[in-house]
Every structure is written in structure tokens, then in C-alpha cells.
Protein backbone atom coordinates (compact mmCIF):
# COMPACT_ATOMS: atom_id res chain seq x y z
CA UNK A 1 152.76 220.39 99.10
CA UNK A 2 150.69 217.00 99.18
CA UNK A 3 148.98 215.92 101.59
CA UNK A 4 150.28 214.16 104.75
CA UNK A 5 148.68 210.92 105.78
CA UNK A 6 149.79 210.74 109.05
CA UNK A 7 148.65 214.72 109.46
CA UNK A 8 145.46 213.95 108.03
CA UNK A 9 144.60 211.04 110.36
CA UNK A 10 145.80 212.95 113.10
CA UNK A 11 143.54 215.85 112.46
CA UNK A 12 140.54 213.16 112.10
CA UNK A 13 141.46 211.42 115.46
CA UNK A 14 141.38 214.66 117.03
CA UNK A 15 137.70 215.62 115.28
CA UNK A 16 136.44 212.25 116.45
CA UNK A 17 137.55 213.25 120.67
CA UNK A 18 135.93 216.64 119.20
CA UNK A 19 132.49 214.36 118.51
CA UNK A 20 132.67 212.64 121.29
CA UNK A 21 133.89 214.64 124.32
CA UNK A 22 131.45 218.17 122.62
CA UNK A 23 129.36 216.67 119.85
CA UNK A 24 129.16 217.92 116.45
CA UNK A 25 128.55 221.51 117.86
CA UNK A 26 131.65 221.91 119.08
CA UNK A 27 133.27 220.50 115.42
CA UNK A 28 134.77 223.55 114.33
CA UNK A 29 138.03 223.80 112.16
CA UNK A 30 139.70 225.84 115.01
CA UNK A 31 138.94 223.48 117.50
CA UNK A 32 140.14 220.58 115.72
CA UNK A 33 143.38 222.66 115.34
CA UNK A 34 143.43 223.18 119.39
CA UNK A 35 142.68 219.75 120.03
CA UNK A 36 145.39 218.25 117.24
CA UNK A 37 148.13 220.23 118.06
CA UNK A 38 148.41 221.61 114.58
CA UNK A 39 148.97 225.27 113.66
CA UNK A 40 145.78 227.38 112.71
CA UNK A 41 144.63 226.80 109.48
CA UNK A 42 145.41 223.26 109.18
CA UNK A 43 142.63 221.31 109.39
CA UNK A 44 140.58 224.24 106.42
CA UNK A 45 143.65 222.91 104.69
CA UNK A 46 142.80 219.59 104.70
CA UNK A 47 139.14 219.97 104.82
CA UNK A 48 137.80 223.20 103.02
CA UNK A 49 134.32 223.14 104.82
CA UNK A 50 132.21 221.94 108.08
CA UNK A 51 130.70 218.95 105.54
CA UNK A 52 133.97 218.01 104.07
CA UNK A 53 135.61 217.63 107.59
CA UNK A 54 132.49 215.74 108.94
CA UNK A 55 132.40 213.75 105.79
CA UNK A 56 136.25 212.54 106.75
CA UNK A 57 135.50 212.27 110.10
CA UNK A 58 133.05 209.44 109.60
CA UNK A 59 135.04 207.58 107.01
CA UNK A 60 137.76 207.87 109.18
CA UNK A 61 135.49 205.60 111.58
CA UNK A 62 134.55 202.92 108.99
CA UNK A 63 138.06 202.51 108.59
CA UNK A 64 139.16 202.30 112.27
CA UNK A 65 135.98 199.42 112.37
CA UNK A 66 137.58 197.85 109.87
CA UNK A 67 140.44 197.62 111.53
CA UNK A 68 139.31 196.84 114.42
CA UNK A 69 137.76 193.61 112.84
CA UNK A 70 140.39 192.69 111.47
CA UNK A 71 142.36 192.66 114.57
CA UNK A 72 139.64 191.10 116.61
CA UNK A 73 139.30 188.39 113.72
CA UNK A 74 142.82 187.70 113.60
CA UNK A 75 143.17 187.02 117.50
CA UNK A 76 139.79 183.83 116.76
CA UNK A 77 141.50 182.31 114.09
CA UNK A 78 139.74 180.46 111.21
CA UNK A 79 135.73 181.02 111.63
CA UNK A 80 133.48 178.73 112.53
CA UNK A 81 130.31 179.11 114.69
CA UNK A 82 132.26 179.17 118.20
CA UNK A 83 134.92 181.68 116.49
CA UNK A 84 131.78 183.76 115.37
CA UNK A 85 130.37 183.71 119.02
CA UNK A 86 134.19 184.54 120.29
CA UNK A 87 134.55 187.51 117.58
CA UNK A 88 130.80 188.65 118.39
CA UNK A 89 131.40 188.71 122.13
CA UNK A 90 134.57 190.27 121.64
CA UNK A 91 132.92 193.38 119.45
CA UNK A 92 131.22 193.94 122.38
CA UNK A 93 133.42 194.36 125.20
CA UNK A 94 133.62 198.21 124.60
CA UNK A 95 137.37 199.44 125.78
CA UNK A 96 137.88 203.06 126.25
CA UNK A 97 139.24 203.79 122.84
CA UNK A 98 136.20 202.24 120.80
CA UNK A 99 134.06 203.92 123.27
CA UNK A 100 135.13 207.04 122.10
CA UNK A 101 134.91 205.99 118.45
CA UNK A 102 131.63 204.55 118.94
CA UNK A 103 130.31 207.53 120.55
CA UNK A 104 131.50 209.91 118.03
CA UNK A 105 129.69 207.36 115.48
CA UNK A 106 126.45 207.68 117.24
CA UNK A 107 127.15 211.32 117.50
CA UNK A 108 127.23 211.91 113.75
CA UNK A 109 123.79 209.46 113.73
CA UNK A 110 122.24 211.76 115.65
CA UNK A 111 122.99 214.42 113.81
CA UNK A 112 122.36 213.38 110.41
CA UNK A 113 118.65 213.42 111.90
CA UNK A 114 119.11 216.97 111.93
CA UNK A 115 120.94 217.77 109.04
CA UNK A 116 119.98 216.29 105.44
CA UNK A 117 123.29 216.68 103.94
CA UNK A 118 124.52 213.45 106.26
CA UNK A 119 122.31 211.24 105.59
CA UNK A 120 124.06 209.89 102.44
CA UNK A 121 127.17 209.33 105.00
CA UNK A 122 125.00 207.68 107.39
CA UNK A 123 123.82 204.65 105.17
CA UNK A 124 127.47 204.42 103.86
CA UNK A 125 128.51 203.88 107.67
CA UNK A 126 125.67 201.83 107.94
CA UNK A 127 126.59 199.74 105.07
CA UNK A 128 130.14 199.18 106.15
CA UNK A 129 128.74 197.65 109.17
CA UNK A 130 126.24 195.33 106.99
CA UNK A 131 129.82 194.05 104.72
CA UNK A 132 131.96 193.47 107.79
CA UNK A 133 129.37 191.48 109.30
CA UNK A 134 128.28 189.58 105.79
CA UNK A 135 131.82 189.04 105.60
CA UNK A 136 132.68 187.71 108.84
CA UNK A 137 129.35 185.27 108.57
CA UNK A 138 130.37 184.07 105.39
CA UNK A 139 133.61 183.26 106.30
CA UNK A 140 132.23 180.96 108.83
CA UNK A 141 130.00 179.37 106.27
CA UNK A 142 126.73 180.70 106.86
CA UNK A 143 124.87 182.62 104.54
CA UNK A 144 124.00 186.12 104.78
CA UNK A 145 121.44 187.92 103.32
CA UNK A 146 121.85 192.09 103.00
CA UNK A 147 118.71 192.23 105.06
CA UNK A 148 119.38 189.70 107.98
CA UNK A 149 122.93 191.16 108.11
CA UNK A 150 121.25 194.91 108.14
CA UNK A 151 118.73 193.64 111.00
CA UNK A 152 121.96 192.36 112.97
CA UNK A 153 123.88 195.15 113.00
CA UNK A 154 120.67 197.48 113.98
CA UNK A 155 120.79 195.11 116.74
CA UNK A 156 124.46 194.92 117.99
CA UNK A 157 124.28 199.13 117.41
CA UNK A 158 121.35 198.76 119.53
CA UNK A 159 122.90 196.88 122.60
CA UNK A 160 126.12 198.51 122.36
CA UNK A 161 124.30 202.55 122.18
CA UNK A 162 122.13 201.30 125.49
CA UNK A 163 125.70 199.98 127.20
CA UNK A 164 127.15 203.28 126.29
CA UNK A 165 124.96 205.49 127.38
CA UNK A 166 122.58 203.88 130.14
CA UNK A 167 125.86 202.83 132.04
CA UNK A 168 125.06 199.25 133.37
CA UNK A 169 126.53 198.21 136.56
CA UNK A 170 129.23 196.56 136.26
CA UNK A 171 128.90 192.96 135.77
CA UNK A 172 125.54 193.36 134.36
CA UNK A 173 126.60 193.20 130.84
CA UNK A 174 125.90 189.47 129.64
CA UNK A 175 127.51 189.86 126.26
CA UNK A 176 127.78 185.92 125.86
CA UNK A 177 124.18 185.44 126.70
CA UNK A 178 122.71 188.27 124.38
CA UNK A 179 125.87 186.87 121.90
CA UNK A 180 124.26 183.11 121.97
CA UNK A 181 120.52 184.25 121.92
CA UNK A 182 121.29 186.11 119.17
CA UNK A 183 123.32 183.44 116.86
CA UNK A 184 120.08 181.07 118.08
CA UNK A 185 117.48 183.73 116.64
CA UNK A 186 119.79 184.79 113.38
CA UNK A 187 121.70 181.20 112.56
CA UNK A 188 118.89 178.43 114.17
């Protein structure tokens, strides 16, 4: 029988909860099962091993960012420097949902500290987050170097990890101020 998108994606949405609400101990096939609604066995049938299943889980995030982006991108209309800064600010208001995707993407991070075998997945989450932000800086006409872009994401991970877990109060978050110092230091 082949595969089942819609299956497949929800057995990934319920590994990412898994990430986020256990961490990657609590990743197993059976609980993924549990958690997806699925009959045992499903998710092995899907995903043969641990790796395999981890290794979907975090492409399943690139592609949620992606979409994500495009959504967000769609709702600023054509780029230019103030769409940037509206699209940049906008990345970082964290709503539940990508605070659970965003957590379960950290989650792997950590873990790939851990465990050799993800590192490989790590830079290619990494470098999905280098392209959507070359892309979106190119499309409002500045140029973007691999390595500024690289530096800029590290940064945005950076503020948006220390929102997620350091809790601010609310009202504390100045994501237009840390949005406009940051254009000034990357674009000035």
C-alpha cells in the first residue's frame, strides 16, 4: 500500500508535540502512535528506526518554516525595507503553534550535541533558515552574503530561544526595537 501523505504528516505533527511537550527521550515509535491516534505499528511503518523518524521529524519543521514564511510574506506584500522590518517583526511574535514547533526545533539542537548521527540534520535545518532569510533579503533588494545571512539567523534563533524559554513578562518583548537595531547593524 503506498504511503499516505496526510498519515505521514500526521504522525510527524504528533512526534514534534512528542519533542516538545517530553523531548527526544520520550520519541519512541509507540508513543508517537499514542499521541497520533494511529494503530500500533504505524509510525515503524513509516519510519523503520529512532534516526529515520527523527530525521522526518526535523524536515517536517523546515517545511512548516517554510510555510510559515510564506504565509507571513504574503500578508507584507512586495518587499522593501519597511516590508522586511514588518515580516522580521512578525517572525517574532511567537503564537502557540510555532512555539511548539520552535521548541521541538531547539529540542532536536540540543540533542544533536549529544548524538553525532544529527548533526548532518542540524546544519541542513540550519541552512534552510540561512535560504529563507537570503531569500526574503534579496527580494527586498539587498544583498546577502551566506555568512551575514548565517550570523542573522544565529541571532533571531538566539532572541527567539531566550523568549521561549526565559519567559519575559509580558510586554517586555521589544521585537520592533531589537527588529530595527538589527536591520541598522546588518543593512546600514
Amino acid at each position: 500500500m503506498p504511503p499516505n501523505p496526510e498519515r505521514r504528516n500526521q504522525i510527524l505533527d504528533a512526534a514534534i508535540d512528542i519533542l516538545c511537550d517530553d523531548g527526544v527521550g520520550g520519541l519512541t515509535h509507540r508513543q508517537v502512535d499514542s499521541r497520533a491516534g494511529v494503530p500500533a505499528g504505524t509510525t515503524s511503518n513509516y519510519f523503520r528506526t529512532r534516526q529515520a523518524l527523527l530525521e522526518a521529524t526535523a524536515a517536517r519543521t523546515v517545511d512548516l518554516h517554510w510555510r510559515r514564511v510564506d504565509a507571513l510574506q504574503s500578508t507584507v506584500g512586495p518587499m522593501s525595507r519597511d516590508a522586511l522590518r514588518a515580516l522580521l517583526i512578525r517572525m517574532l511574535e511567537v503564537d502557540e503553534q510555532l512555539r511548539r514547533w520552535t521548541l521541538a526545533r531547539f529540542e532536536l539542537f540540543m540533542e544533536s550535541t549529544r548524538r553525532q548521527e544529527l548533526q548532518p540534520l542540524m546544519r541542513e535545518l540550519q541552512a534552510a533558515a540561512v535560504k529563507s532569510a537570503t531569500l526574503i533579503f534579496e527580494a527586498a533588494g539587498f544583498t546577502a552574503t551566506p555568512e551575514r545571512m548565517d550570523e542573522l539567523s544565529r541571532v533571531l534563533n538566539g532572541f527567539v530561544f531566550s523568549n521561549l524559554t526565559l519567559a519575559p513578562e509580558p510586554g517586555t518583548q521589544d521585537a520592533a526595537g531589537f527588529v530595527d537595531r538589527l536591520l541598522s547593524a546588518f543593512l546600514d
